[in-house]
Protein backbone atom coordinates (compact mmCIF):
# COMPACT_ATOMS: atom_id res chain seq x y z
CA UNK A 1 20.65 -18.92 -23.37
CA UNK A 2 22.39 -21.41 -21.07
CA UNK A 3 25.96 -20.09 -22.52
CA UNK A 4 25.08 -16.66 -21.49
CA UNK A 5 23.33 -17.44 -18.03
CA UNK A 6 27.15 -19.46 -17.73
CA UNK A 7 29.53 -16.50 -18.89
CA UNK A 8 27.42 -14.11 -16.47
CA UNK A 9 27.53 -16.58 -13.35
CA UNK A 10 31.26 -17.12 -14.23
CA UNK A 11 31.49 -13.13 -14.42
CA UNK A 12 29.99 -12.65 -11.19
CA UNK A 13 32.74 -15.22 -9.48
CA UNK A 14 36.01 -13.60 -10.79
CA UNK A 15 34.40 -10.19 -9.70
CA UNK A 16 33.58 -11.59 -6.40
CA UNK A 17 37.07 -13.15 -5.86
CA UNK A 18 38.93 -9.88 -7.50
CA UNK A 19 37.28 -7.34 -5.55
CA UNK A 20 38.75 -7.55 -2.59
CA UNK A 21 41.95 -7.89 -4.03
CA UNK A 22 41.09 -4.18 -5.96
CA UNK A 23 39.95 -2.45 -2.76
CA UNK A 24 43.37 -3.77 -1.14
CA UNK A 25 44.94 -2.31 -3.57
CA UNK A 26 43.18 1.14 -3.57
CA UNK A 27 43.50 1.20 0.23
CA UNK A 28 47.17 1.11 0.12
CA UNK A 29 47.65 3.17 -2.57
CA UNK A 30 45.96 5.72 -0.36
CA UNK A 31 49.15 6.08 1.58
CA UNK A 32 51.84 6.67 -0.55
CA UNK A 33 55.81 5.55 0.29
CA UNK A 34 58.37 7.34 0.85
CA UNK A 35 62.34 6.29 0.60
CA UNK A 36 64.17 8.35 3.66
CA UNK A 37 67.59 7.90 3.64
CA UNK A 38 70.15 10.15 6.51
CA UNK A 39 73.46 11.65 5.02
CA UNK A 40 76.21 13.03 6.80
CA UNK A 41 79.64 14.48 5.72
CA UNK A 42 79.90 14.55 2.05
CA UNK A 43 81.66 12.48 0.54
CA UNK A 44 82.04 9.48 -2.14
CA UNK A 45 80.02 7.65 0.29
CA UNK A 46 77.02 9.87 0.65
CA UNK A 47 77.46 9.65 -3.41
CA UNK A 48 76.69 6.19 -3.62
CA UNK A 49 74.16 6.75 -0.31
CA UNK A 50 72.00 9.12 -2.37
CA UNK A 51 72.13 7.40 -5.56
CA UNK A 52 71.41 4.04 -4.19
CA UNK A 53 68.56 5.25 -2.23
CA UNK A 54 67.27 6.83 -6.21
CA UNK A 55 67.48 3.33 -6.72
CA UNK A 56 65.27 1.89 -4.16
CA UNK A 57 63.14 4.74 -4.23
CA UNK A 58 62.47 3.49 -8.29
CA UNK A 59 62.28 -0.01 -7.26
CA UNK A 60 59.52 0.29 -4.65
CA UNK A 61 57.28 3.07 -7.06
CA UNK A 62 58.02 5.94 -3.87
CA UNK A 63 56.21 9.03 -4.64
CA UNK A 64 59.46 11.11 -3.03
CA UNK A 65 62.98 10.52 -1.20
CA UNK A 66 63.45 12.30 1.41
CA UNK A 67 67.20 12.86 2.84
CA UNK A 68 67.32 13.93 6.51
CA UNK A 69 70.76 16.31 6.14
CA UNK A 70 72.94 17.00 8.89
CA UNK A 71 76.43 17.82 7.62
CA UNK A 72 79.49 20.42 7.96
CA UNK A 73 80.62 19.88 4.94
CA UNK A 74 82.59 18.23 2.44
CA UNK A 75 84.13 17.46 -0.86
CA UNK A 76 83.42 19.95 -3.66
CA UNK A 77 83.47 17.30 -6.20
CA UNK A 78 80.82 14.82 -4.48
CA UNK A 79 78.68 18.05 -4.14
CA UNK A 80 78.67 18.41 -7.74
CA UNK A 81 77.52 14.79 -8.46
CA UNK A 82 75.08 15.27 -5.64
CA UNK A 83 73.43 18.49 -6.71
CA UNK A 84 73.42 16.75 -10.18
CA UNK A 85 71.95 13.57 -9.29
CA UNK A 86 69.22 15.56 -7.15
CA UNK A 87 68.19 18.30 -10.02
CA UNK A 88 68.18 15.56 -12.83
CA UNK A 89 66.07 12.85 -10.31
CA UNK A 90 62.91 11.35 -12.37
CA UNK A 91 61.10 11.96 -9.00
CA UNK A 92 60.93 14.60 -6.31
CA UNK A 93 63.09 14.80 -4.05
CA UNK A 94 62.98 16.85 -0.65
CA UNK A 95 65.71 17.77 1.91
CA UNK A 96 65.25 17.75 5.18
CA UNK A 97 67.98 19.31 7.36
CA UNK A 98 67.37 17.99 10.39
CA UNK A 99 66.20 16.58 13.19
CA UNK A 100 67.16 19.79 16.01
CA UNK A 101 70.61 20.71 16.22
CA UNK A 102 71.23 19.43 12.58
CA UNK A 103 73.20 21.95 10.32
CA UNK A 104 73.10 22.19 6.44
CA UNK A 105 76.80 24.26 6.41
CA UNK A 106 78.93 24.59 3.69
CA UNK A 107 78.43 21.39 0.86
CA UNK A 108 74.65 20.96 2.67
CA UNK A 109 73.53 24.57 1.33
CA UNK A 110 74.10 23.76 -2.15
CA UNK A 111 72.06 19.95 -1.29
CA UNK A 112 69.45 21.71 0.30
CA UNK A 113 69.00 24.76 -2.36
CA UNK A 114 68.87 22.14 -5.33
CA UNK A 115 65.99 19.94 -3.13
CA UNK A 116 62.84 19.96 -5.19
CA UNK A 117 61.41 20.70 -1.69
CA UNK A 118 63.86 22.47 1.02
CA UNK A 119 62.86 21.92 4.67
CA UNK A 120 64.73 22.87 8.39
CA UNK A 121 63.79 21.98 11.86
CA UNK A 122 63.70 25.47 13.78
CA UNK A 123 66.88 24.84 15.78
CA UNK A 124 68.95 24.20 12.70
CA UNK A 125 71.54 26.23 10.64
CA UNK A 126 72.29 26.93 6.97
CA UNK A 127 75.29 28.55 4.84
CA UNK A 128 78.83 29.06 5.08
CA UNK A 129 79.66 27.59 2.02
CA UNK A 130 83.09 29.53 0.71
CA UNK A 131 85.15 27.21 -0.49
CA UNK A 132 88.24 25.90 1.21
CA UNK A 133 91.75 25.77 -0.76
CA UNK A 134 92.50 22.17 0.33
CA UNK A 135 95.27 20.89 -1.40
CA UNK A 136 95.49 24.20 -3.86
CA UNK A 137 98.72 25.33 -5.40
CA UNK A 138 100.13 27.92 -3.17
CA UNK A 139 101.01 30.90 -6.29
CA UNK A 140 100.46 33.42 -6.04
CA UNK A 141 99.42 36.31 -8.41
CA UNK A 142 100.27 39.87 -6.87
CA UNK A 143 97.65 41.31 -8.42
CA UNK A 144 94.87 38.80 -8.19
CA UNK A 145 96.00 36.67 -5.34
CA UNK A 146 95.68 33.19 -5.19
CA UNK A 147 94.63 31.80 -8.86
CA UNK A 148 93.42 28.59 -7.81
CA UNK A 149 91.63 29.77 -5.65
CA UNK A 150 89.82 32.66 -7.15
CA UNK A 151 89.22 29.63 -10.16
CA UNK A 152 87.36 27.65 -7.31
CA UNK A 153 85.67 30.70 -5.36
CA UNK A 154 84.10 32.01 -9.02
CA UNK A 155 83.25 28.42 -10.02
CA UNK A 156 81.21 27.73 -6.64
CA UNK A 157 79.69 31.11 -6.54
CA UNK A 158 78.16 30.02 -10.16
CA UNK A 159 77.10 26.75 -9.27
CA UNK A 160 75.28 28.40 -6.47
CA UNK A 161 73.37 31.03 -8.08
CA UNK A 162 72.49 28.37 -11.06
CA UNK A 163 70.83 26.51 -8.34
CA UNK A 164 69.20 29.05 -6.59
CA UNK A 165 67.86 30.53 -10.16
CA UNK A 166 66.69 26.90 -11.44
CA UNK A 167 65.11 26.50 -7.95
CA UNK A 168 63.37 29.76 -7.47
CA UNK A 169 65.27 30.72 -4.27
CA UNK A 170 67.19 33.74 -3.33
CA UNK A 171 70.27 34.06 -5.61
CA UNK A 172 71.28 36.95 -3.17
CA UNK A 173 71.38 35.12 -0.46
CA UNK A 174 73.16 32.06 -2.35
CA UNK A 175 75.81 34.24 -3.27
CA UNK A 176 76.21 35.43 0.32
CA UNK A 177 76.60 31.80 1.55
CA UNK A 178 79.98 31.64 -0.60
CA UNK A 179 81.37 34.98 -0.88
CA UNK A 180 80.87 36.09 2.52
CA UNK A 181 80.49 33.08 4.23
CA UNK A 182 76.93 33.47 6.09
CA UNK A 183 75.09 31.32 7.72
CA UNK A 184 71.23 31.95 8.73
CA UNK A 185 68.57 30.36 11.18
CA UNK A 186 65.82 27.86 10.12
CA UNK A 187 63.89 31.11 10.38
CA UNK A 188 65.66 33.01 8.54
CA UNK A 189 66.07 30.90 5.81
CA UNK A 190 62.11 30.66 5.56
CA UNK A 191 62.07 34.32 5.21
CA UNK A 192 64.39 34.64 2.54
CA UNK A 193 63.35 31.91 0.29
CA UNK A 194 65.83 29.89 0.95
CA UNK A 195 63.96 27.01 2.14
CA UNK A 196 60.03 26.69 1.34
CA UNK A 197 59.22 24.73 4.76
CA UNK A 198 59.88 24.78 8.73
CA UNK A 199 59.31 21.06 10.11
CA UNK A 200 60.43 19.71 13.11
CA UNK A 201 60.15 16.09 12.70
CA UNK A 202 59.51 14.26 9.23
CA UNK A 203 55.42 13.64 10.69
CA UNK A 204 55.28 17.40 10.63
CA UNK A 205 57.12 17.86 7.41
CA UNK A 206 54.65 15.24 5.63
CA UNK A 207 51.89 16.61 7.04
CA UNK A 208 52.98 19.77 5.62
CA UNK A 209 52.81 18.74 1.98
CA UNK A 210 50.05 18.70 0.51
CA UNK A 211 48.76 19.14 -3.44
CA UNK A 212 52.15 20.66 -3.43
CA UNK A 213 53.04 21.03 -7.04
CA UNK A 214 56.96 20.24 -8.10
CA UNK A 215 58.06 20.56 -11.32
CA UNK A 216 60.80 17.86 -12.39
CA UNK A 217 63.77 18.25 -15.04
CA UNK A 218 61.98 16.79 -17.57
CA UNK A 219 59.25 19.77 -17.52
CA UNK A 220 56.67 17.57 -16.13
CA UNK A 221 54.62 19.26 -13.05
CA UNK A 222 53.67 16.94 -10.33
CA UNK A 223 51.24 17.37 -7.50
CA UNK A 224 53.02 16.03 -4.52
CA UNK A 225 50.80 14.86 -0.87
CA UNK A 226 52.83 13.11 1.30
CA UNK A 227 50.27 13.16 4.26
CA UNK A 228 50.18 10.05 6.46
CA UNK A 229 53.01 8.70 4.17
CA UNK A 230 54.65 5.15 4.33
CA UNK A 231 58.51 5.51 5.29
CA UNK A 232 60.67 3.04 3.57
CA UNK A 233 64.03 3.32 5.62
CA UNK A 234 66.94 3.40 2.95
CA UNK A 235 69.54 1.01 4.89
CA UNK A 236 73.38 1.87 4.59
CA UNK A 237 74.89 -1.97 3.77
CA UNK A 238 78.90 -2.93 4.11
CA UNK A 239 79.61 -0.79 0.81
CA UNK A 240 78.67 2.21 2.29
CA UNK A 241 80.38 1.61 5.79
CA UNK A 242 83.49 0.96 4.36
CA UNK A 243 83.34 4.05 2.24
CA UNK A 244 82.15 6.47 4.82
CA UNK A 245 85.38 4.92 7.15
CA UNK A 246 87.68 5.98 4.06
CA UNK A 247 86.33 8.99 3.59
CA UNK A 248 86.84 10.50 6.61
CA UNK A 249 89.59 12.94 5.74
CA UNK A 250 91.57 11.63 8.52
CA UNK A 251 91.84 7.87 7.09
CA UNK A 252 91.83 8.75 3.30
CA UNK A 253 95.06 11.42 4.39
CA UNK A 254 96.65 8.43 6.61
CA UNK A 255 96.02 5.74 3.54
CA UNK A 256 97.17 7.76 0.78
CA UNK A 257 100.70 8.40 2.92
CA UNK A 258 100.74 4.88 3.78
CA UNK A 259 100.82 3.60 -0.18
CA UNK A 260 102.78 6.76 -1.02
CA UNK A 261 105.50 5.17 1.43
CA UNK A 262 104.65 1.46 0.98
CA UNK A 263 105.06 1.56 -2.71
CA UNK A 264 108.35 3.87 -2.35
CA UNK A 265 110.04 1.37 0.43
CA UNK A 266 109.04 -1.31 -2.01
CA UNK A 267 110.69 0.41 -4.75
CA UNK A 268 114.26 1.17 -2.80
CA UNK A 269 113.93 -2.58 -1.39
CA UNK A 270 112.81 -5.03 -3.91
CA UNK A 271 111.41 -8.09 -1.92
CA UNK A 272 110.56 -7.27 1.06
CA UNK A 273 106.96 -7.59 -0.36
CA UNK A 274 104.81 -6.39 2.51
CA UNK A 275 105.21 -2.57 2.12
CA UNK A 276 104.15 -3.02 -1.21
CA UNK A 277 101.12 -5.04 -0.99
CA UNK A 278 99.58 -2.56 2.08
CA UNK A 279 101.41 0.05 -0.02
CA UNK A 280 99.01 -0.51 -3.45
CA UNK A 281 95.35 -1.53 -1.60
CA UNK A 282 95.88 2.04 0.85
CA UNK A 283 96.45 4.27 -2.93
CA UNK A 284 93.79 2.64 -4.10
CA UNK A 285 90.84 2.88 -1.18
CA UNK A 286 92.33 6.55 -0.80
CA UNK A 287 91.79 7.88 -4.50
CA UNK A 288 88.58 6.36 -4.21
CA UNK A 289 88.04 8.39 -1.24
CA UNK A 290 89.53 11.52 -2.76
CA UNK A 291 86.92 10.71 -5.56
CA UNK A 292 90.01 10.96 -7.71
CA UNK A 293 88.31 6.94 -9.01
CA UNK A 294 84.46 6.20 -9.00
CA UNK A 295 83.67 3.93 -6.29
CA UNK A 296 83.14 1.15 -8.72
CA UNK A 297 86.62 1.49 -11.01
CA UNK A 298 88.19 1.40 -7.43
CA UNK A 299 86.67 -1.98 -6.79
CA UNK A 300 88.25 -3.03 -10.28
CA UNK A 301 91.34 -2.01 -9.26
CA UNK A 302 91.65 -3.71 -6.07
CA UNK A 303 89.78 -7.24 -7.65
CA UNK A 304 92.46 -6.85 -10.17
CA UNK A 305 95.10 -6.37 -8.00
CA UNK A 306 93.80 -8.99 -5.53
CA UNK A 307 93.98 -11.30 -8.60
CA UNK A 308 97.29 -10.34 -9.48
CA UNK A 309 98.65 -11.08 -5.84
CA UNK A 310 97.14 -13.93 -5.43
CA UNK A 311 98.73 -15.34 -8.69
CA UNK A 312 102.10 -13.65 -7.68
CA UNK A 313 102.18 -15.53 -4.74
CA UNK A 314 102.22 -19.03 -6.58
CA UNK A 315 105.93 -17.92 -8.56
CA UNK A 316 107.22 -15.61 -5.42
CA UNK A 317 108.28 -16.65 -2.02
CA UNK A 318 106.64 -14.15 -0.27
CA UNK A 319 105.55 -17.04 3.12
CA UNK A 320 102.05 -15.80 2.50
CA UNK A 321 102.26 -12.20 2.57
CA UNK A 322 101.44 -11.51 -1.43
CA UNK A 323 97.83 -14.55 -1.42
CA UNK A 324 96.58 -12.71 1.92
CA UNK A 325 96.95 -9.21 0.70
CA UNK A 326 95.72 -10.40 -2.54
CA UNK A 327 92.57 -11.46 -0.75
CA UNK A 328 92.22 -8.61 1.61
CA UNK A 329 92.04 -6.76 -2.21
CA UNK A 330 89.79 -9.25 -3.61
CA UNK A 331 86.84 -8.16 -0.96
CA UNK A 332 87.20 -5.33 -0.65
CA UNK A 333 87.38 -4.57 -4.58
CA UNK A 334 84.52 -7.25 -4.82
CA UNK A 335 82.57 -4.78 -1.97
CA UNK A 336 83.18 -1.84 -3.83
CA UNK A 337 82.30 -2.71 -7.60
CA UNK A 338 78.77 -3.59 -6.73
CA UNK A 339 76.21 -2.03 -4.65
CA UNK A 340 73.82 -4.36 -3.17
CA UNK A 341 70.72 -1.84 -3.49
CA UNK A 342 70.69 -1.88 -7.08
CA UNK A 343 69.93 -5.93 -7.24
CA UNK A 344 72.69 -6.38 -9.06
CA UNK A 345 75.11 -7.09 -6.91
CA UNK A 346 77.53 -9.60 -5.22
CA UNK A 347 76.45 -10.85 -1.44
CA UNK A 348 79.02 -10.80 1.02
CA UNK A 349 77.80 -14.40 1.89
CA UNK A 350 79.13 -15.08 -1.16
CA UNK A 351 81.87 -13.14 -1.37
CA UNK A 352 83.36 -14.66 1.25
CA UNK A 353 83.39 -18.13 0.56
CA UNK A 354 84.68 -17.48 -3.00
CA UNK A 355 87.72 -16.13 -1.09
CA UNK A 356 87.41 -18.62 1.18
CA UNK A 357 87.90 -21.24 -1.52
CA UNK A 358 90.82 -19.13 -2.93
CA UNK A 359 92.58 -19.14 0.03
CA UNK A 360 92.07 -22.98 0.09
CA UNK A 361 93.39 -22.86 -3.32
CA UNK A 362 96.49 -20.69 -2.75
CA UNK A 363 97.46 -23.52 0.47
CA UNK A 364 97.41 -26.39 -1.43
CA UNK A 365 99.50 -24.70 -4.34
CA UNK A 366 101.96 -23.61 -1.65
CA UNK A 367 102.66 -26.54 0.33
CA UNK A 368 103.02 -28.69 -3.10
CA UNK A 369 105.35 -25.86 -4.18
CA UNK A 370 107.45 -26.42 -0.67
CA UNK A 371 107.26 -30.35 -0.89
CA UNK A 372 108.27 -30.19 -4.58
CA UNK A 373 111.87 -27.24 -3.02
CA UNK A 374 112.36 -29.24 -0.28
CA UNK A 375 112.36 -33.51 -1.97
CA UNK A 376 115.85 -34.65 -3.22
CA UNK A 377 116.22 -33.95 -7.17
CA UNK A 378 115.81 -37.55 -8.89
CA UNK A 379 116.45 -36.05 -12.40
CA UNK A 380 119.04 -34.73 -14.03
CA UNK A 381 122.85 -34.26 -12.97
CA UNK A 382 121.71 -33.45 -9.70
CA UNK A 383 119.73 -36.59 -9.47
CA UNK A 384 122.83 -39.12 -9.65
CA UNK A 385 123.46 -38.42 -6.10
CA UNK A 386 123.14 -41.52 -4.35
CA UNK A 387 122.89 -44.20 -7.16
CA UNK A 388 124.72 -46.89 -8.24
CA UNK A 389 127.40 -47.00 -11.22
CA UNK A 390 129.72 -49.80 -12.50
CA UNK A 391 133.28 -49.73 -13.31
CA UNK A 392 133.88 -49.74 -17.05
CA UNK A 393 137.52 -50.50 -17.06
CA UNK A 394 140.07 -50.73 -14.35
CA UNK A 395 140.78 -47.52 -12.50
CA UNK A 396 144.12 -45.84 -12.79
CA UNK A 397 144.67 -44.85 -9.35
CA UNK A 398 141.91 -43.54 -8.42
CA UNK A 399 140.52 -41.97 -11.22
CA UNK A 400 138.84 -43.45 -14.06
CA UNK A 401 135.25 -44.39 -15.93
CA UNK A 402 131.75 -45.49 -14.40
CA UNK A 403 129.07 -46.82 -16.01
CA UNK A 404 125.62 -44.77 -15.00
CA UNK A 405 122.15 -44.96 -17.12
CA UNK A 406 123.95 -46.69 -19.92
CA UNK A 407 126.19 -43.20 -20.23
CA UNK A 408 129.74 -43.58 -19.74
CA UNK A 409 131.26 -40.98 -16.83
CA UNK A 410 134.94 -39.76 -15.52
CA UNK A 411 134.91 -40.58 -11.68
CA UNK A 412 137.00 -39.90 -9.61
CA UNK A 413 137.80 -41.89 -5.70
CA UNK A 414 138.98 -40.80 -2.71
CA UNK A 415 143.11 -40.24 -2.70
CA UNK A 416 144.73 -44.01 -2.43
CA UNK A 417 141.60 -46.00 -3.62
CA UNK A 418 141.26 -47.83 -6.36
CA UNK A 419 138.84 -49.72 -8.26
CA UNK A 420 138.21 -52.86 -10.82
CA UNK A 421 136.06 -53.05 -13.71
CA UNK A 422 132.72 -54.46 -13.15
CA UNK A 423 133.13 -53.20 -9.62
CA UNK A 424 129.96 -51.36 -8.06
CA UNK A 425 130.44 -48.06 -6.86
CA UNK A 426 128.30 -45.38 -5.31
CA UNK A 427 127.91 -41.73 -6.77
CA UNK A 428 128.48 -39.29 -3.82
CA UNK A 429 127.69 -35.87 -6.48
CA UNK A 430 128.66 -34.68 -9.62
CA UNK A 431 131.26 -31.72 -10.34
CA UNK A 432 130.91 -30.66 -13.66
CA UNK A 433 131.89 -33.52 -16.10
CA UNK A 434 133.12 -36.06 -13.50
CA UNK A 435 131.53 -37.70 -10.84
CA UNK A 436 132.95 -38.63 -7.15
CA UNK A 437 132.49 -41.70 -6.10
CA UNK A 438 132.84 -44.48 -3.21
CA UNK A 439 133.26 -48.21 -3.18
CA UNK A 440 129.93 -49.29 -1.68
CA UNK A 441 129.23 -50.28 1.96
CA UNK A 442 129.05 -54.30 2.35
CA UNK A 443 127.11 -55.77 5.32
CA UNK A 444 129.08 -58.81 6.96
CA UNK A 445 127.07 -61.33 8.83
CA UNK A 446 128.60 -62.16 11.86
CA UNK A 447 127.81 -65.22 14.96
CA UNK A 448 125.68 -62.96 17.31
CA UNK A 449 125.58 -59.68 14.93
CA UNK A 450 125.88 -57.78 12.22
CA UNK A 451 128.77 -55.41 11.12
C-alpha cells in the first residue's frame, strides 16, 4: 500500500512539473510558422534562394513557404528547376506576387501557375512569358522560320499548359501568356483562374487561408490555415549575394568575355600570368551564372583551381600574381560549394582564416625560394668560386694544375704570372674543365698601418 500511495504521489509531481511544459507547447503550436523568402530576377541564384529556403522551411517543421515574387523575368533553365522544385515540394508552397507594383512577367507566370497556392496584390501584373531567342542560332528555315526557336517556343508553350493542367488553372490563358505574349491584372487573373487569391499584404493573404485544402505530389491532401501565422524570414547569406551579382546578365556577359580574352592573351603570351588567372576564375563564375555548371560543381572548380594556383605559384615566378588569384578562387569556390542554410556548410569565419593561413604559407615558401635564387652557390662547379686551391706542380707559364677538394684541376693565371708548387692560389670561376685563378692577396704589417 505504501508503494502505491509512492508511485501515485510521484505521478502527481511529473504531471505537475510537465504540464505546463504541454500547454506551452499546445499554445504555440496554435500558430503555425511560416518560411517567407523574396525572389527577384531568375536566375541560378533565386535557384539556390528557393531551394535553401525548402530547406529551412524542413528544418523549422513550417506548415508553408511562402515566396513574395516580383520579377521580369529570367533564365528558361532556372525556371525549369524552379517550377520543378516547387511542384515536387513535400510541403505547400504559395506564391505571392507582390507587395503593389510587383509583377509576375515572363519566368514569374510559370512560378506563380505551379504555386500550390497563387496569390497577387491588386496593383500587380502577370504574363508575357514568350520566350526570348537569347543566344539562339540565327538559321533559318524558309518554310518554318527560325528552328531554334520554334524548338524553344513549342517546348515552353508545353511546360505551360502541363502546369496549368496539373494545377487546375486556365490552360487557355497559359497558352496565351507564351504564344501571344499577354499579360493580365491581379483582377483579371482572379477571374480567369489563374490565380486562386487577391491579397494585398502577406497579413491579408494569411488571413485568407483557411481549412484550405492542397493536395501535394505525393497524392496526400492537406488542410492548410495559415491565420495569425508565425513568419520565419528566409535570410539571403554571402552565397546568394555573390550569385545574384553574377547573374545579372550584365556581369555574367562582361565575365564570360573577360576569361574568353584572359585565357586567349594567355595562350598567344605564355607568362605573362595575370590574364590567365582573372581569365579562368571570370569562365568559371560566368558558366555558373549561365547555369551552364550547378552552383556547387562551380565552387569545385574554382577550390580546385585556387589549389592549383596556389601550388603553381611555389615552381613559377609569377611575384605573387598566381598564390593571390589562387586565393581569390579558393573563397569564392569555398562560398559557392556549400550553402550555409542547409547546416552543412563552411563559415566564412572560417573560410577566411584557412586562406588566411595559406597566404601565410605561400610567403614563407616564397621568400625562402628568393633567399635560396639570390645566396652564392657553395656546391658544385659553381661553388669553387672564391676558395682556396694549392699548386700541384710548378706552373708552366701561367698555366698549369691546382689542387681543390682533393681533385686535381687545369688552372689557368693571368697572362705573365706564374706560380710554384705548394703555392696557394685563389679560384676566381670555373670555365668548363679549367679553372682561373689568382695568387692570393697578402696583408703586410707596416709602422703606423696596414697595406
Amino acid at each position: 500500500m505504501t508503494t502505491t500511495l509512492f508511485r501515485r504521489l510521484l505521478s502527481c509531481i511529473v504531471l505537475a512539473i510537465s504540464s505546463p511544459h504541454v500547454q506551452e507547447a499546445t499554445a504555440q503550436g496554435t500558430a503555425p510558422s511560416v518560411v517567407v523568402t523574396t525572389i527577384g530576377t531568375i536566375s541560378p541564384a533565386s535557384v539556390d534562394i528557393l531551394e535553401s529556403a525548402m530547406d529551412l522551411a524542413k528544418t523549422k517543421n513550417a506548415v508553408a513557404l511562402v515566396i513574395e515574387l516580383d520579377t521580369p523575368g529570367g533564365l528558361l533553365e532556372s525556371t525549369r528547376r524552379m517550377t520543378r522544385d516547387i511542384l515536387n515540394s513535400p510541403i505547400p508552397v504559395i506564391v505571392w506576387v507582390g507587395p503593389g507594383g510587383a509583377r509576375a512577367a515572363s519566368a514569374g507566370s510559370f512560378i506563380t501557375m505551379a504555386a500550390h497556392v497563387a496569390a497577387m496584390a491588386h496593383t500587380t501584373n502577370i504574363g508575357a512569358a514568350h520566350p526570348v531567342g537569347v543566344g539562339m542560332p540565327s538559321t533559318k528555315d524558309a518554310a518554318d522560320g527560325s528552328i531554334a526557336m520554334e524548338k524553344a517556343l513549342k517546348d515552353t508553350l508545353a511546360m505551360a499548359e502541363s502546369i496549368a493542367t496539373t494545377r487546375g488553372r486556365s490552360v487557355e490563358m497559359a497558352r496565351s501568356f507564351v504564344l501571344a505574349s499577354e499579360a493580365i491584372t491581379a483582377q483579371e487573373a482572379l477571374e480567369n483562374k489563374v490565380i486562386d487569391i487577391l491579397a494585398d499584404s502577406l497579413d491579408e493573404l494569411f488571413a485568407g487561408i483557411v481549412d484550405r485544402p492542397v493536395r501535394l505530389d505525393s497524392g496526400v491532401t492537406t488542410t492548410l490555415t495559415l491565420k495569425g501565422a508565425k513568419i520565419i524570414r528566409h535570410e539571403k547569406n554571402l552565397r546568394h549575394a555573390i550569385l545574384e551579382i553574377v547573374s545579372d546578365p550584365n556581369i555574367f556577359y562582361l565575365l564570360f568575355l573577360a576569361g574568353i580574352i584572359g585565357l586567349g592573351f594567355e595562350l598567344t603570351h605564355p607568362g605573362v600570368i595575370f590574364p590567365g588567372v582573372a581569365g579562368a576564375i571570370c569562365l568559371l563564375l560566368a558558366l555558373v551564372a549561365m547555369s551552364v555548371l550547378p552552383v556547387n560543381y562551380g565552387g569545385l572548380g574554382l577550390l580546385i583551381a585556387g589549389i592549383v594556383m596556389m601550388i603553381a605559384e611555389i615552381f613559377v615566378p609569377s611575384f605573387g600574381t598566381l598564390g593571390i588569384g589562387g586565393i581569390i578562387a579558393f573563397i569564392l569556390g569555398s562560398l559557392l560549394l556549400f550553402d550555409p542554410a542547409t547546416g552543412v556548410a563552411v563559415s566564412i569565419w572560417t573560410i577566411l582564416p584557412g586562406a588566411f593561413a595559406i597566404a601565410l604559407f605561400l610567403a614563407f615558401i616564397s621568400l625562402v625560394t628568393l633567399k635560396t635564387l639570390r645566396s652564392r652557390v657553395i656546391s658544385g662547379q659553381e661553388g669553387l668560386a672564391g676558395k682556396s686551391a694549392v699548386v700541384f706542380r710548378d706552373f708552366s707559364g701561367n698555366m698549369g694544375q691546382v689542387r681543390v677538394n682533393g681533385e686535381i684541376w687545369a688552372s689557368e693565371l693571368p697572362a705573365g704570372e706564374t706560380a710554384k708548387a705548394g703555392e696557394e692560389l685563389t679560384i676566381v670561376k670555373s670555365e668548363g674543365l679549367k679553372l682561373n685563378v689568382v695568387k692570393k692577396q697578402r696583408t703586410v704589417s707596416r709602422p703606423g698601418g696596414t697595406s
